[in-house]
Protein backbone atom coordinates (compact mmCIF):
# COMPACT_ATOMS: atom_id res chain seq x y z
CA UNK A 1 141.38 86.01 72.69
CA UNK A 2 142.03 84.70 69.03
CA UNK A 3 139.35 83.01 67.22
CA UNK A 4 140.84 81.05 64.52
CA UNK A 5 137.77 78.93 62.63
CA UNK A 6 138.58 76.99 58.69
CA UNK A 7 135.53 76.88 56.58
CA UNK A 8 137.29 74.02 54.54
CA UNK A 9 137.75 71.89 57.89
CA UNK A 10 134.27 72.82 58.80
CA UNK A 11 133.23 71.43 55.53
CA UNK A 12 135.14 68.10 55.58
CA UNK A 13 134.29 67.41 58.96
CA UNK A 14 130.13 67.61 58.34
CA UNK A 15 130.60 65.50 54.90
CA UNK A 16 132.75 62.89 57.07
CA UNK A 17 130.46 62.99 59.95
CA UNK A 18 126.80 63.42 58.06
CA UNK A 19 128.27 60.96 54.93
CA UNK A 20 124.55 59.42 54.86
CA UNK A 21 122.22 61.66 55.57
CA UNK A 22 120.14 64.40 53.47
CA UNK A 23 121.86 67.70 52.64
CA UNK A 24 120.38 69.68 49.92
CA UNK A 25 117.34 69.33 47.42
CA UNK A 26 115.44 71.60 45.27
CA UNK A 27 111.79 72.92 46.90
CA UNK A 28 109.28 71.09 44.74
CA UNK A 29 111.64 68.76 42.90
CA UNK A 30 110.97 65.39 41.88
CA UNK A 31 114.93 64.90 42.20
CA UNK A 32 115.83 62.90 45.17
CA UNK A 33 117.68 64.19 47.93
CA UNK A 34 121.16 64.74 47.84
CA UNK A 35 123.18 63.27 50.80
CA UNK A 36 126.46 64.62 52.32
CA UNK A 37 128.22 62.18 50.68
CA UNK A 38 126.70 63.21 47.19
CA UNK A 39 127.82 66.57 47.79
CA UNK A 40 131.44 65.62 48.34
CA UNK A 41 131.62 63.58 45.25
CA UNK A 42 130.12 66.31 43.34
CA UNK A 43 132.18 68.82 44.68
CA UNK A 44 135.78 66.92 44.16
CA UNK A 45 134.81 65.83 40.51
CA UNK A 46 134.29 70.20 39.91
CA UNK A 47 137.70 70.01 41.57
CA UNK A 48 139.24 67.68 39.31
CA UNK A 49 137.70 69.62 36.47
CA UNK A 50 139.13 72.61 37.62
CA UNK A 51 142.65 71.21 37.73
CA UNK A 52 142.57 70.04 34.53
CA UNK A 53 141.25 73.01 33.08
CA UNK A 54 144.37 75.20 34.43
CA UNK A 55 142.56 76.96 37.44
CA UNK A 56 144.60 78.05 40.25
CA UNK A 57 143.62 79.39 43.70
CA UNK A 58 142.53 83.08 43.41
CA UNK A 59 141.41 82.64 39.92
CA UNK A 60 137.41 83.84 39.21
CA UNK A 61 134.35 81.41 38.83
CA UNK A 62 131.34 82.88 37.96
CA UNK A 63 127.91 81.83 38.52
CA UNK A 64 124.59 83.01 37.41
CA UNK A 65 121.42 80.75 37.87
CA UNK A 66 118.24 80.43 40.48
CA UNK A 67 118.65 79.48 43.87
CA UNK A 68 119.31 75.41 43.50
CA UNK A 69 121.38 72.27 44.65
CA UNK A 70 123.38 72.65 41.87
CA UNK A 71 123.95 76.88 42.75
CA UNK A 72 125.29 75.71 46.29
CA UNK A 73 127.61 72.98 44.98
CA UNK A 74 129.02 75.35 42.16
CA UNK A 75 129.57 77.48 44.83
CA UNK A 76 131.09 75.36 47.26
CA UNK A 77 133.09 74.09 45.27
CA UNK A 78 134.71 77.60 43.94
CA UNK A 79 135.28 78.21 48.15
CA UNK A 80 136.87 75.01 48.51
CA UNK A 81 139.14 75.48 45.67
CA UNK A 82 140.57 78.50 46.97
CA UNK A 83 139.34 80.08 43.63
CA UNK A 84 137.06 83.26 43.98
CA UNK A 85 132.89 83.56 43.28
CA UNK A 86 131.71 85.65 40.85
CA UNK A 87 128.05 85.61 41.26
CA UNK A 88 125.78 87.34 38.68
CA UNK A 89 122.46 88.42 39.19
CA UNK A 90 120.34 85.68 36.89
CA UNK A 91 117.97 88.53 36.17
CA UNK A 92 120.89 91.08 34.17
CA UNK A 93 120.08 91.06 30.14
CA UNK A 94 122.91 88.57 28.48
CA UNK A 95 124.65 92.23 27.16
CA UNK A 96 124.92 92.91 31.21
CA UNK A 97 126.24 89.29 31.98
CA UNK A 98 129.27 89.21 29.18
CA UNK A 99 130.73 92.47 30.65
CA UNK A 100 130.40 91.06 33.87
CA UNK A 101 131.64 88.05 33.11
CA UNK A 102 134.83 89.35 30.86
CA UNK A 103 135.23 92.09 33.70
CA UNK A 104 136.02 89.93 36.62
CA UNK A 105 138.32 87.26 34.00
CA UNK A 106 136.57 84.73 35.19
CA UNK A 107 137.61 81.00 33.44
CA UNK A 108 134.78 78.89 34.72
CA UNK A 109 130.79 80.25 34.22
CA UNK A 110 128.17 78.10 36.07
CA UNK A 111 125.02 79.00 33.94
CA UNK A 112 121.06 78.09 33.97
CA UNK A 113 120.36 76.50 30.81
CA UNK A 114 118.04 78.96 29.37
CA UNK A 115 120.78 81.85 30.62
CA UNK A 116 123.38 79.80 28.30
CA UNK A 117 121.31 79.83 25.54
CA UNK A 118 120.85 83.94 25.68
CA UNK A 119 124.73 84.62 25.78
CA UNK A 120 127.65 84.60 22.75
CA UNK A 121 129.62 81.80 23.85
CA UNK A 122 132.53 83.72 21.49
CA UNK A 123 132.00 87.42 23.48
CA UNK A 124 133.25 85.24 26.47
CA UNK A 125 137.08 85.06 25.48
CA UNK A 126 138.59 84.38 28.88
CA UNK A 127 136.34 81.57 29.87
CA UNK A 128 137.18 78.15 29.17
CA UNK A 129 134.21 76.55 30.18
CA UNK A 130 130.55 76.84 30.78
CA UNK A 131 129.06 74.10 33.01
CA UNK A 132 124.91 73.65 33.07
CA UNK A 133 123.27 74.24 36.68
CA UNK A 134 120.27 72.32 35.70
CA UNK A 135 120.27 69.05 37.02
CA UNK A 136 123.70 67.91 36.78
CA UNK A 137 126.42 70.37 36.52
CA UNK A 138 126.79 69.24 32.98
CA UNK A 139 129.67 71.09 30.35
CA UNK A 140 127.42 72.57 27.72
CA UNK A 141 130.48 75.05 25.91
CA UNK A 142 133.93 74.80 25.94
CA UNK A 143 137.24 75.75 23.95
CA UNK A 144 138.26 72.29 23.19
CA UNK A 145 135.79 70.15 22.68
CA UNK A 146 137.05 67.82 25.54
CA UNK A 147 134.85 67.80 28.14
CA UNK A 148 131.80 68.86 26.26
CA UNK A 149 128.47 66.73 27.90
CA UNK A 150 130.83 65.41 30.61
CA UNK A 151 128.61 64.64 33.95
CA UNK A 152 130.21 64.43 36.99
CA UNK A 153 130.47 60.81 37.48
CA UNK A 154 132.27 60.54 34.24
CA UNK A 155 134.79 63.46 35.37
CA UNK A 156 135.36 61.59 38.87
CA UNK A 157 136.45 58.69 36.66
CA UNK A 158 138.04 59.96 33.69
CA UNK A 159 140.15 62.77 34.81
CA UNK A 160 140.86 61.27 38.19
CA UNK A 161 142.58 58.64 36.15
CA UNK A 162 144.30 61.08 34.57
CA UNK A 163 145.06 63.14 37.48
CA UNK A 164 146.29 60.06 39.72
CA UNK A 165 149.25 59.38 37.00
CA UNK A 166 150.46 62.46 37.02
CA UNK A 167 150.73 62.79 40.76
CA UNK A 168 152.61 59.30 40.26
CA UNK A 169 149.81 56.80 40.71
CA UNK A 170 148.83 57.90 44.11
CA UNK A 171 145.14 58.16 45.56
CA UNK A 172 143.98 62.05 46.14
CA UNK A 173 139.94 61.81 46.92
CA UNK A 174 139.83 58.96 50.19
């Protein structure tokens, strides 16, 4: 007997069938409760972001914060990609984290605020972005300046402009 089972259909098919209802929130948070729906709005702006930033399926994301909403969506949205995780321990000395990091070539870095702030931005050649996971999956360093403070919301709207005309004005998130 062959057991064939696709995580990304799996995926799709709770956000489409639990659109409304509470998914994820942070244990003694005064942020409200993120819904199925929020998730998959979240996750296909990272998307966009991604394809704008050159990352291909296969290519490395790292991440490197404490267990959070924001954690699982980074990650989610790395598996849904097709890229690969890279997850760091958020306890390894900023030293540790840059070999790490440059090691696995990874482009993207999801990073706790107060990690960020610890680590050379300029030791971290390969990556083109580093993208906050506190609170709102914010860009906080970047190599061209572009998306630098861009929220999610912004990146849905901005880049899915952009990404719309160049797949010839047709709709890609239903």
């Amino acid at each position: 007997m062959k057991f064939e089972y696709d995580l990304i259909k799996a995926f799709e098919t709770s956000f489409r069938d639990n659109f409304d209802l509470p998914a994820l929130s942070d244990y003694d948070s005064d942020r409200p409760v993120m819904t199925y729906g929020d998730m998959a709005s979240r996750i296909a702006s990272l998307h966009i972001l991604y394809h704008e930033l050159g990352i291909h399926p296969g290519d490395k994301i790292a991440i490197a914060g404490k267990n959070s909403a924001e954690w699982i969506l980074a990650f989610m949205s790395v598996l849904t990609y097709g890229a690969v995780a890279v997850p760091v321990l958020h306890e390894f000395s900023p030293d540790d984290m840059t070999t790490i990091i440059n090691h696995s070539d990874s482009s993207v870095f999801f990073v706790s605020d107060s990690i960020a702030a610890g680590l050379d931005f300029a030791k971290l050649p390969e990556l083109k972005v580093m993208i906050s996971l506190d609170g709102n999956l914010r860009v906080i360093s970047e190599r061209d300046k572009e998306f630098k403070g861009v929220l999610p919301s912004q990146l849905i709207t901005t880049l899915g402009q952009r990404l719309s005309q160049s797949l010839g004005g047709r709709a890609f998130i239903a």
